[in-house]
Protein backbone atom coordinates (compact mmCIF):
# COMPACT_ATOMS: atom_id res chain seq x y z
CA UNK A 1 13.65 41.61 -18.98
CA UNK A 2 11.15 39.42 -20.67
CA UNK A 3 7.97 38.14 -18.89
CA UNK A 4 6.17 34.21 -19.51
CA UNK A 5 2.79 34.25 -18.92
CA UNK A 6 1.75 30.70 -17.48
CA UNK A 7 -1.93 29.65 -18.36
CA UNK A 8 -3.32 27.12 -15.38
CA UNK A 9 -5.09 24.46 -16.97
CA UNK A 10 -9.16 24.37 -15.86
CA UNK A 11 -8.46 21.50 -13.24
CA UNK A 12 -5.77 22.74 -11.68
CA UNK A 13 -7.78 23.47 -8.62
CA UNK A 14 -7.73 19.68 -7.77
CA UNK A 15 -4.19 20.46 -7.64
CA UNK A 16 -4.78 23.58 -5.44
CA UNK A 17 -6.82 21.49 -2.76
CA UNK A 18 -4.41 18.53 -3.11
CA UNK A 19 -1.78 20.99 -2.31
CA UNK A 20 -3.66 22.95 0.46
CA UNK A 21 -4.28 19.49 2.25
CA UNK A 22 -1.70 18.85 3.36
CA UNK A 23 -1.79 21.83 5.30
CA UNK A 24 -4.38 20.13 7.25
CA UNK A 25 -2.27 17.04 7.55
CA UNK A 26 0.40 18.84 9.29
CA UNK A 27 -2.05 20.07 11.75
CA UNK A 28 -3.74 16.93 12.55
CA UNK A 29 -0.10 15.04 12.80
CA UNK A 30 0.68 18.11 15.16
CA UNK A 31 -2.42 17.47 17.72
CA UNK A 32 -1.43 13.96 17.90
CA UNK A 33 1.87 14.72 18.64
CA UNK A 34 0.93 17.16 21.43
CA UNK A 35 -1.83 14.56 22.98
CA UNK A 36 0.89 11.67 23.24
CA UNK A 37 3.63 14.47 24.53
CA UNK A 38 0.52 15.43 27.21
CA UNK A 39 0.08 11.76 28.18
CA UNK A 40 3.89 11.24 28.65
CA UNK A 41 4.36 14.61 30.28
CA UNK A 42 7.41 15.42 27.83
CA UNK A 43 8.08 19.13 28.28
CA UNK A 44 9.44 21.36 26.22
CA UNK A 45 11.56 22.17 24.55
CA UNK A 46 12.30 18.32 24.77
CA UNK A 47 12.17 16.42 20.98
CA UNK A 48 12.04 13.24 22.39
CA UNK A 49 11.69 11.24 25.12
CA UNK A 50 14.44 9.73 26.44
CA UNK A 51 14.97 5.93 26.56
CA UNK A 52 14.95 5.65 30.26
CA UNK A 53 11.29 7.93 29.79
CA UNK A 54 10.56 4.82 27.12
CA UNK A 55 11.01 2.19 29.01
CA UNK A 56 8.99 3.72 32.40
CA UNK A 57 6.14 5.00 30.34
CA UNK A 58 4.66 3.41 27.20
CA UNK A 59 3.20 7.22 26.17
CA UNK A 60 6.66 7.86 25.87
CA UNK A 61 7.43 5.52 23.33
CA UNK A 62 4.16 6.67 21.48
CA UNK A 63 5.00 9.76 21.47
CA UNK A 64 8.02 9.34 20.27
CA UNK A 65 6.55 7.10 17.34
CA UNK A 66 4.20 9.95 16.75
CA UNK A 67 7.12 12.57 16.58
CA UNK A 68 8.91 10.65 14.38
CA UNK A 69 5.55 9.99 11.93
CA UNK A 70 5.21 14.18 12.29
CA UNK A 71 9.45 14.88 11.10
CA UNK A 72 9.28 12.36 8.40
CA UNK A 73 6.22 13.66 6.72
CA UNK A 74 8.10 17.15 7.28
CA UNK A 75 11.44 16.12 5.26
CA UNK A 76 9.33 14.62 2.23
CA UNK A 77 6.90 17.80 2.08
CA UNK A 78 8.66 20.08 0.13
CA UNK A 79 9.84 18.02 -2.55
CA UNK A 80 6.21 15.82 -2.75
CA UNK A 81 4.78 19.87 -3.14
CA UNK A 82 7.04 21.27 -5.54
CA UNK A 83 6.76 17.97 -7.78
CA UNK A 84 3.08 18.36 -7.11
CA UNK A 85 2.68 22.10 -8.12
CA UNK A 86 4.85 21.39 -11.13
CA UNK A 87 3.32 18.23 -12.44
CA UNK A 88 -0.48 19.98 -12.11
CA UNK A 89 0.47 22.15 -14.60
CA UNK A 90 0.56 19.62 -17.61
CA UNK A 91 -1.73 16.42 -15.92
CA UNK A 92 -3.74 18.05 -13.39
CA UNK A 93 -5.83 15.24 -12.45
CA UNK A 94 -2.88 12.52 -12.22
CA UNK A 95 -0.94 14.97 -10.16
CA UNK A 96 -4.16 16.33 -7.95
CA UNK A 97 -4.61 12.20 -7.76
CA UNK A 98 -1.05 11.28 -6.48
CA UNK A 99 -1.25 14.40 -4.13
CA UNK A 100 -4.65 13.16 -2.48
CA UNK A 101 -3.15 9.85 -2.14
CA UNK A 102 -0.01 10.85 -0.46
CA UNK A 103 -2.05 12.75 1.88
CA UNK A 104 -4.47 9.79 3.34
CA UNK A 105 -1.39 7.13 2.94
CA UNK A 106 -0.02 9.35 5.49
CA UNK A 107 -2.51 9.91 7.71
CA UNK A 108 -2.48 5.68 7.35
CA UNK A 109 1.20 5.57 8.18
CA UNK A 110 0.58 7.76 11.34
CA UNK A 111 -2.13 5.91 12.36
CA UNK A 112 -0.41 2.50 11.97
CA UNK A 113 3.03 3.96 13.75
CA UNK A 114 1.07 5.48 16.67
CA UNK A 115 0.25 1.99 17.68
CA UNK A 116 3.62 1.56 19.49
CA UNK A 117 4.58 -0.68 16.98
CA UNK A 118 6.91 0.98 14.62
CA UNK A 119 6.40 -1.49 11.69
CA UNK A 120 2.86 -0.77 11.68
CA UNK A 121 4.06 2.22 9.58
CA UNK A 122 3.93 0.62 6.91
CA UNK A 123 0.09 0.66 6.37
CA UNK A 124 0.73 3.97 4.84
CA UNK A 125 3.53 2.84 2.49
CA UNK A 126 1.32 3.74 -0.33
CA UNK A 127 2.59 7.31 0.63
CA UNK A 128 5.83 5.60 -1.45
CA UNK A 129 3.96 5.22 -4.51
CA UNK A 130 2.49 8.64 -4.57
CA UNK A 131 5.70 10.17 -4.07
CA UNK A 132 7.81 8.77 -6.76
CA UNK A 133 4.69 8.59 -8.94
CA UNK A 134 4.88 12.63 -8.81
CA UNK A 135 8.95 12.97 -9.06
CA UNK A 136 8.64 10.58 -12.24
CA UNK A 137 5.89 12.46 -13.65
CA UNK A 138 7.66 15.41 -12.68
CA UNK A 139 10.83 14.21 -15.02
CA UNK A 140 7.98 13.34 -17.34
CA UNK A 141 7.37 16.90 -18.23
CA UNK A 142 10.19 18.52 -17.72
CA UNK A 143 11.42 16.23 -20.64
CA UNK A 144 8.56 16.90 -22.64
CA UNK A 145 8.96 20.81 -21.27
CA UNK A 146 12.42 20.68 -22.76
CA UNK A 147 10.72 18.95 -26.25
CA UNK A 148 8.53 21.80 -26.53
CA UNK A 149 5.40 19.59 -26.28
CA UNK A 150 3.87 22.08 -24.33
């Protein structure tokens, strides 16, 4: 069984902290989720609130907004870390870059959608640009992986 030794390139600790930030993005999104749960008395082991719960309590529809801001940052994590981790290794800073930004475009599109007003989302869409910024650069060197341009 052969081994490969992989060298980290001197910046790759902007990728690290990139990486481990979005740690702390999962726990802020998780307090606000809890404080609008709290304020529309949504027990658990409930998701959502229901839309009779919406329409008799405007904290329900927030926290619902607020759930839904939490899950969708959820099913784009792995991917968004996995292209991050990957791309670090060849353009740390671009990567450590895109991974910063995807972290305060959410926070922006969390922000915006805990307003009650789901459109207001989209003040975070940058989160969009990060994302496919890191897949493409992702495909970027894998191809030049594959060229043996490393």
């Amino acid at each position: 069984m052969s081994s490969v030794t992989i060298s980290l390139p001197q910046d790759y600790g902007l990728v690290a902290a990139a990486a481990i930030s979005t740690g702390f993005l999962t726990v802020w999104q998780g307090t606000v989720v809890h404080k609008w749960r709290s304020a529309a008395n949504i027990k658990y082991p409930q998701t959502f609130a229901e839309v009779s719960e919406m329409k008799a309590d405007k904290n329900a529809h927030v926290f619902n907004c607020a759930q839904r801001a939490h899950f969708n940052m959820l099913e784009h994590l792995p991917p968004v870390l996995v292209s991050l981790l990957w791309c670090g290794l060849q353009y740390p800073r671009i990567a450590a870059g895109l991974g910063f930004l995807w972290v305060f475009s959410r926070v922006l599109y969390t922000r915006g959608y805990i307003t009650g007003e789901p459109k207001r989302r989209y003040d975070g869409a940058t989160h969009h640009v990060a994302e496919y910024g890191l897949y493409l650069l992702g495909l970027w060197s894998s191809w030049e992986l594959f060229n043996g341009k490393w």
